[in-house]
Protein backbone atom coordinates (compact mmCIF):
# COMPACT_ATOMS: atom_id res chain seq x y z
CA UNK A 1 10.44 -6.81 -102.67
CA UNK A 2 14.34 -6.02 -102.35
CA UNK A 3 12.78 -2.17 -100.78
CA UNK A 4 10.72 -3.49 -98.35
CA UNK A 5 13.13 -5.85 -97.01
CA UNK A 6 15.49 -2.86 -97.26
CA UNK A 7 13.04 -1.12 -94.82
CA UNK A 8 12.87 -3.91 -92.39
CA UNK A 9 16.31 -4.14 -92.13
CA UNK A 10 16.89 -0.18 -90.97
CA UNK A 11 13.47 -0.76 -88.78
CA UNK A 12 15.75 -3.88 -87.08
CA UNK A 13 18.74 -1.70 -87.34
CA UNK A 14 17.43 1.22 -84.98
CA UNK A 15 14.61 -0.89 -83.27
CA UNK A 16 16.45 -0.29 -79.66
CA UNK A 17 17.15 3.32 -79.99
CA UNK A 18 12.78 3.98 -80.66
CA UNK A 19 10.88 5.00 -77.97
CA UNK A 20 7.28 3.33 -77.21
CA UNK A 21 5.29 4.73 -79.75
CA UNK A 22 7.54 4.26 -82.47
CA UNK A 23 8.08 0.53 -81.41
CA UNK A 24 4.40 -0.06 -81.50
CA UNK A 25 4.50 1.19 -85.31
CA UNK A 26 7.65 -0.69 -86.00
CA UNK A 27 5.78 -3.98 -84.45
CA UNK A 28 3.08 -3.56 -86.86
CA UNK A 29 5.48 -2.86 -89.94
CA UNK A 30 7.65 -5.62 -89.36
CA UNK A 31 4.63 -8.10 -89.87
CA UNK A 32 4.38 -6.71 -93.48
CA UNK A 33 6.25 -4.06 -94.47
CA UNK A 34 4.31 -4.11 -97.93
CA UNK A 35 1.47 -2.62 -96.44
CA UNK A 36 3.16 0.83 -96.95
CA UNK A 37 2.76 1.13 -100.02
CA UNK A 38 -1.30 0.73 -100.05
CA UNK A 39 -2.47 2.82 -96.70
CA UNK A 40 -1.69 6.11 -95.71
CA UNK A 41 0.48 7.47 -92.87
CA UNK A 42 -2.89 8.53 -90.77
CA UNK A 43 -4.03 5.07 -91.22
CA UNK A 44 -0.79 3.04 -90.15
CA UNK A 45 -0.27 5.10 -87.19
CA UNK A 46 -4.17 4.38 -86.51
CA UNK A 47 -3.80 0.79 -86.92
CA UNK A 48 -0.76 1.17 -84.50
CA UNK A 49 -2.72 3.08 -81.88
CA UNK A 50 -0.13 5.76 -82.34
CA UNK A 51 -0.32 9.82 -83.62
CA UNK A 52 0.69 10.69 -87.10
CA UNK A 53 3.47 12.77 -85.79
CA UNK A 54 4.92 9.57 -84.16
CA UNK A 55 5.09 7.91 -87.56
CA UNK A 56 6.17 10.81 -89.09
CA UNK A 57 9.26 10.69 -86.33
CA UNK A 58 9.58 6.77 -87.39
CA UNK A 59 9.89 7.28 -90.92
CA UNK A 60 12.81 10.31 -90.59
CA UNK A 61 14.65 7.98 -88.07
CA UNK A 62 14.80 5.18 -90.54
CA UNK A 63 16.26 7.83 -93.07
CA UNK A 64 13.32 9.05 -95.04
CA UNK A 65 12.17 12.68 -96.07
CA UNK A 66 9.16 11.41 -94.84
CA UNK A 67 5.95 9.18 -95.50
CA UNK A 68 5.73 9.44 -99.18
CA UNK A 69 8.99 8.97 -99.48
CA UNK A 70 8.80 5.47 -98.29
CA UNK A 71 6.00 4.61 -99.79
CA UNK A 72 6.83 5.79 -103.37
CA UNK A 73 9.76 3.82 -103.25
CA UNK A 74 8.43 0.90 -101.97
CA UNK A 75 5.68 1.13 -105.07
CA UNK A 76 8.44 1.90 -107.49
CA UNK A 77 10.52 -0.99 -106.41
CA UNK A 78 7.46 -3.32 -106.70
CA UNK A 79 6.37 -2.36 -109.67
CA UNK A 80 10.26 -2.94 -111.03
CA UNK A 81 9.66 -6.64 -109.49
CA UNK A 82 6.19 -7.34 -111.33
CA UNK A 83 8.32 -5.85 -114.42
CA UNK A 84 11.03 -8.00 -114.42
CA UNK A 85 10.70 -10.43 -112.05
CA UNK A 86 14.57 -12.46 -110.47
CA UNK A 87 14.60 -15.43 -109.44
CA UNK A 88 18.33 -15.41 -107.57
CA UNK A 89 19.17 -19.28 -107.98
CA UNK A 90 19.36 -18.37 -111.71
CA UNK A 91 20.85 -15.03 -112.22
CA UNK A 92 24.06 -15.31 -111.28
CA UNK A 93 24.96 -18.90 -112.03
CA UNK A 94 26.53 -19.92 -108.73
CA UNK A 95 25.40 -19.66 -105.46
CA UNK A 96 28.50 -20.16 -103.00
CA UNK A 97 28.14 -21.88 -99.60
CA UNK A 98 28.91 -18.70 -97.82
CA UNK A 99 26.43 -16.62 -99.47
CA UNK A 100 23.84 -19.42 -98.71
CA UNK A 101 24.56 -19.68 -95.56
CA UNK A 102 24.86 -15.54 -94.93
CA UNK A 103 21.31 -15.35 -95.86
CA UNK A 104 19.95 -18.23 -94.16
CA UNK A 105 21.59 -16.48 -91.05
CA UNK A 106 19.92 -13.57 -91.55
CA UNK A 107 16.38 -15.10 -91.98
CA UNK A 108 16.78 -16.50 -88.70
CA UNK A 109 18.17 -13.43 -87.23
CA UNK A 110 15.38 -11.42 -88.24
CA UNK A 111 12.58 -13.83 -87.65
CA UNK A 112 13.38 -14.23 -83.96
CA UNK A 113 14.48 -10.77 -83.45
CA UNK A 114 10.94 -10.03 -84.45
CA UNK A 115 8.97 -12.56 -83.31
CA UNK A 116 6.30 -11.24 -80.45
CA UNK A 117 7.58 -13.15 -77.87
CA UNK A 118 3.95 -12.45 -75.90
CA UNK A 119 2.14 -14.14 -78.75
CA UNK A 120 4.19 -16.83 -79.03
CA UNK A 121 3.55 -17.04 -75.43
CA UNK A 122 -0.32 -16.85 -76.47
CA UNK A 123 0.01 -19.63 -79.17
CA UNK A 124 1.40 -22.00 -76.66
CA UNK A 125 -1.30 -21.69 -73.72
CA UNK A 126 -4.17 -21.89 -76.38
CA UNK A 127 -2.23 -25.08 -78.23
CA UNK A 128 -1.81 -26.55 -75.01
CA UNK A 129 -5.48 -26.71 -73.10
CA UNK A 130 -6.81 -27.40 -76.30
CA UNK A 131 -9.10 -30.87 -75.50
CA UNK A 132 -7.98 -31.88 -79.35
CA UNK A 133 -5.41 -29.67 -81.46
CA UNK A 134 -5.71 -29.98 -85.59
CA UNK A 135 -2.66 -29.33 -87.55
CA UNK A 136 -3.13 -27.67 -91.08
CA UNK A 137 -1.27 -27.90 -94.16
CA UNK A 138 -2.29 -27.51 -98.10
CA UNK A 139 -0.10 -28.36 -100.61
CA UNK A 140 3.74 -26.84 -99.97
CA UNK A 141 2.87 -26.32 -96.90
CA UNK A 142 1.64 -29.77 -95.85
CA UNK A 143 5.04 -30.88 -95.25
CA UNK A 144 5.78 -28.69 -92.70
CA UNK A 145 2.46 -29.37 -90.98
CA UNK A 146 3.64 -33.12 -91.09
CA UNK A 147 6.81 -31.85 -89.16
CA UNK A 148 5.26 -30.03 -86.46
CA UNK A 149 2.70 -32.70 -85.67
CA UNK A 150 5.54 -35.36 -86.00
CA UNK A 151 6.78 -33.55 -82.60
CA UNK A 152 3.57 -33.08 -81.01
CA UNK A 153 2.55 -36.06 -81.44
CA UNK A 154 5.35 -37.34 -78.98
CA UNK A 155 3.56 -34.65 -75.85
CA UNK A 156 -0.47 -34.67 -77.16
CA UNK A 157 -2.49 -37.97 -77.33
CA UNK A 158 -4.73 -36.62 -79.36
CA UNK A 159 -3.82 -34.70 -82.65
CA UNK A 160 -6.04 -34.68 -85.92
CA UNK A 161 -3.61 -34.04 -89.41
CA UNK A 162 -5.78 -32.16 -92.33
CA UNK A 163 -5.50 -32.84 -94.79
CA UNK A 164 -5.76 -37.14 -94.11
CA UNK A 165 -5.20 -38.45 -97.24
CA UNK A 166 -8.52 -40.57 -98.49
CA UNK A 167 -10.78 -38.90 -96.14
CA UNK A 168 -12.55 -35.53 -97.45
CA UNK A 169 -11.78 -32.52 -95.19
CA UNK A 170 -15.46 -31.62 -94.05
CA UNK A 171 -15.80 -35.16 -93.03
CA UNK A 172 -12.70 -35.53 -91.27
CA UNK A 173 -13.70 -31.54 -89.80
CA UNK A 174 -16.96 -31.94 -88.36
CA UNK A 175 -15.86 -32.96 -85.11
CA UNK A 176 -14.07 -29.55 -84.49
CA UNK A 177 -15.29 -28.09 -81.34
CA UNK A 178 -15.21 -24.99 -79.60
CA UNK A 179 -12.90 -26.20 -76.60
CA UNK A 180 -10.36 -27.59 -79.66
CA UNK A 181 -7.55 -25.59 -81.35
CA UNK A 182 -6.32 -25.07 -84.95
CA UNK A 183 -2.18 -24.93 -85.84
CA UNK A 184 -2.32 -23.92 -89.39
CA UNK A 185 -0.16 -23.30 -91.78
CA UNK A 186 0.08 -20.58 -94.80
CA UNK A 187 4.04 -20.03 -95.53
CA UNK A 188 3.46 -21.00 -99.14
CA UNK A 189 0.74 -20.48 -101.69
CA UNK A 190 -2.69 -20.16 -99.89
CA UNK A 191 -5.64 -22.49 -100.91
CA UNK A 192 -8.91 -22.21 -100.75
CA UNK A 193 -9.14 -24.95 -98.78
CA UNK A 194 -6.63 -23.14 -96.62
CA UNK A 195 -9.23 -20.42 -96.16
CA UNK A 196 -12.39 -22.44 -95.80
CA UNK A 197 -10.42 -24.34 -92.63
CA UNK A 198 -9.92 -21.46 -90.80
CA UNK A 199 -13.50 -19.94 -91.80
CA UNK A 200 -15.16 -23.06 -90.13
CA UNK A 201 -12.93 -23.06 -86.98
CA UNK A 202 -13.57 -19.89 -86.49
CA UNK A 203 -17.13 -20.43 -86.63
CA UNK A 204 -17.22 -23.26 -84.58
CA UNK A 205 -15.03 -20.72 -81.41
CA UNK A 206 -12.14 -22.96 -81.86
CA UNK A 207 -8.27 -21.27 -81.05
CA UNK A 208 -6.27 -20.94 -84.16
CA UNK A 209 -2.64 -19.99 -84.57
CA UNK A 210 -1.89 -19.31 -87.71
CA UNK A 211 2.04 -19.80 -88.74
CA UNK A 212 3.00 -17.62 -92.50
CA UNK A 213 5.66 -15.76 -94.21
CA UNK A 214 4.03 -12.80 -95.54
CA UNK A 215 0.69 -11.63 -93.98
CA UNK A 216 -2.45 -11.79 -96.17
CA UNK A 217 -6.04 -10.06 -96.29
CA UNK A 218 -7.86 -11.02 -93.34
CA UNK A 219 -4.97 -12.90 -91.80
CA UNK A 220 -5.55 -10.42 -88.48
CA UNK A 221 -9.45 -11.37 -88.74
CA UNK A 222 -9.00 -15.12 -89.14
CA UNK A 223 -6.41 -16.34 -86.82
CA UNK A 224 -5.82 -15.11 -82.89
CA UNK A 225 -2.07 -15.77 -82.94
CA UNK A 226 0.24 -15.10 -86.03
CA UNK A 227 3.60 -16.10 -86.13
CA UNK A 228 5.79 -15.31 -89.08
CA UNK A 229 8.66 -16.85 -90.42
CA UNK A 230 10.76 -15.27 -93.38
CA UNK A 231 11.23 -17.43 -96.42
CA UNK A 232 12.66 -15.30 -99.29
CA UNK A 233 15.00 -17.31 -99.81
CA UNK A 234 18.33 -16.98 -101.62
CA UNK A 235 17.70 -19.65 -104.28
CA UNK A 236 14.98 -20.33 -106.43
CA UNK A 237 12.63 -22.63 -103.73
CA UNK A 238 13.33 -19.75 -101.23
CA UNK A 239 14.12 -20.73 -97.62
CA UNK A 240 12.28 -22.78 -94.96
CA UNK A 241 15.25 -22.27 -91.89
CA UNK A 242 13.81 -19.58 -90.44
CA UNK A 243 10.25 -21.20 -90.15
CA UNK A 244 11.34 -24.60 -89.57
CA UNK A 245 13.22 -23.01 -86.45
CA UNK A 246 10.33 -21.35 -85.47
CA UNK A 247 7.97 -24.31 -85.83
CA UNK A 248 10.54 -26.30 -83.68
CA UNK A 249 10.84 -23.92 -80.96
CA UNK A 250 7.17 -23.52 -80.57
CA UNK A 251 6.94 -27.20 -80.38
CA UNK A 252 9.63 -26.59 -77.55
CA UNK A 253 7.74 -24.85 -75.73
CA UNK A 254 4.68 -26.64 -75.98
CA UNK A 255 6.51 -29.43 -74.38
CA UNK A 256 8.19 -27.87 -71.57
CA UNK A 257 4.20 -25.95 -70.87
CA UNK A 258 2.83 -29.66 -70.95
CA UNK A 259 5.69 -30.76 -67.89
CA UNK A 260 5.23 -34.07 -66.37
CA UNK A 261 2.17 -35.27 -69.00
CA UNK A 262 4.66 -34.72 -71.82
CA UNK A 263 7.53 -36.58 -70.10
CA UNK A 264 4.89 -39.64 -69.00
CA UNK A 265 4.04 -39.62 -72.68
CA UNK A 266 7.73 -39.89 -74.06
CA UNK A 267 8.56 -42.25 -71.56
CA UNK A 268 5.41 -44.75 -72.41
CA UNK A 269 6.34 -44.17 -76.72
CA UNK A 270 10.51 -45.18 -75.67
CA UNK A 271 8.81 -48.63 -73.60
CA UNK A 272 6.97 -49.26 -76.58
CA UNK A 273 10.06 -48.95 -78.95
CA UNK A 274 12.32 -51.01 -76.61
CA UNK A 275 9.00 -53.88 -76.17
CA UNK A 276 9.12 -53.91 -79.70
CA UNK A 277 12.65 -54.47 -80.69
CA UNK A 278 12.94 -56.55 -77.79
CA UNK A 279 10.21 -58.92 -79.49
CA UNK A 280 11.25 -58.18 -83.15
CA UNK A 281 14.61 -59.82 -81.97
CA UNK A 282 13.33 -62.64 -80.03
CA UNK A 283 11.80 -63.29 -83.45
CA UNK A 284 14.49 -63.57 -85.20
């Protein structure tokens, strides 16, 4: 864990000096750095669309030997975490302000520093001429999925939540559609149910931007638009800055896309607050 973050941190480091090629391989690293220590070099620079001697250049820029080098310390240093796993709130007893707040910085940092500003880009065309959008949280995440719709709701008229608590989720998900879109999100443990949500909208040709920390198995094949947000936090429930930045300025831009719907729509749900405290204090 500590190595690969150690990795994307020199990739962010020298990420304006790289040429093309190299960029294209950092791209893919920075979306999970992990995978280094599972593939080999011909195969990331494949996945990259780049030659092995362009990865080889990467990895000597960033301070490596070469290939294996990386990679055997990014498996020694996760097999060290699997060993003895930390757990940062409790190690050192305290956890001072600035230190908190020195990390949380640096989530942000390198979230938006890394964020593929053409996807996001993506995400918000597909979210926005979507004829119904669904928003997607399981368990730890379903908070955040409350969040985001909590904004949309104020620019979309029509937004489904899953899960809806009473209702069970093929029920409620039957009336997906092909010209509807899917905002889910993964950022903490996935579920099952997670997975079976994204199976069916994929089935059914619906959009579906998928919002995570760390990329999982068939991430790429499930969802057309990942955004990631880091979380490893500096205390023991990690860190939810980064993403609930990144959910917020995707909203953002989902609003300003919409234009003059969005502002009709705001302006109708403030005449309905002021009709309604006007009556709730003729009432009283």
């Amino acid at each position: 864990m500590a190595n690969t973050l150690h990795i994307a941190q020199r990739l962010l480091t020298v990420y304006e000096m790289m040429p093309r090629g190299e960029r294209r391989l950092a791209d893919l690293l920075l979306e999970d750095v992990g995978v280094v220590s599972h593939v080999t070099a011909s195969d990331l620079a494949d996945q990259a669309g780049v030659s092995k001697a362009t990865a080889a250049r990467l990895f000597r820029r960033l301070g490596y030997a070469g290939y294996r080098d990386a990679q055997r310390e990014v498996r020694e240093e996760n097999a060290n975490a699997r060993v003895t796993p930390k757990v940062p709130a409790l190690e050192g007893g305290s956890l001072s302000p600035g230190e908190y707040l020195d990390a949380e910085v640096k989530h942000l940092v390198r979230t938006f520093e890394t964020l593929p500003a053409d996807q996001v880009t993506v995400a918000v065309r597909m979210l926005c001429e979507a004829e119904k959008l669904w928003v997607v949280g399981f368990g730890e995440d379903y908070p955040l999925a409350l969040f985001a719709r909590a904004m949309l709701i104020r620019v979309f008229p029509d937004i489904r939540m899953i899960p809806l608590s009473g209702f069970p989720v093929p029920e409620e998900f039957a009336s997906i559609r092909a010209t509807d879109a899917v905002l889910a999100f993964g950022v903490g443990r996935r579920s099952a149910e997670l997975r079976n949500v994204i199976g069916s909208s994929r089935r059914a040709g619906a959009k579906i931007v998928l919002v995570t920390s760390t990329m999982a198995a068939g991430d790429k094949r499930g969802a057309d638009v990942i955004l990631r947000g880091r979380s490893d936090g500096p205390t023991l429930f990690g860190s939810m800055t980064a993403t609930l930045s990144l959910v917020t300025y995707l909203c953002a831009r989902i609003a300003m896309e919409t234009g003059d719907s969005a502002k009709q729509r705001l302006q109708y749900i403030e005449s309905i607050h002021s009709q309604w405290a006007e009556e709730s204090s003729k009432r009283e």
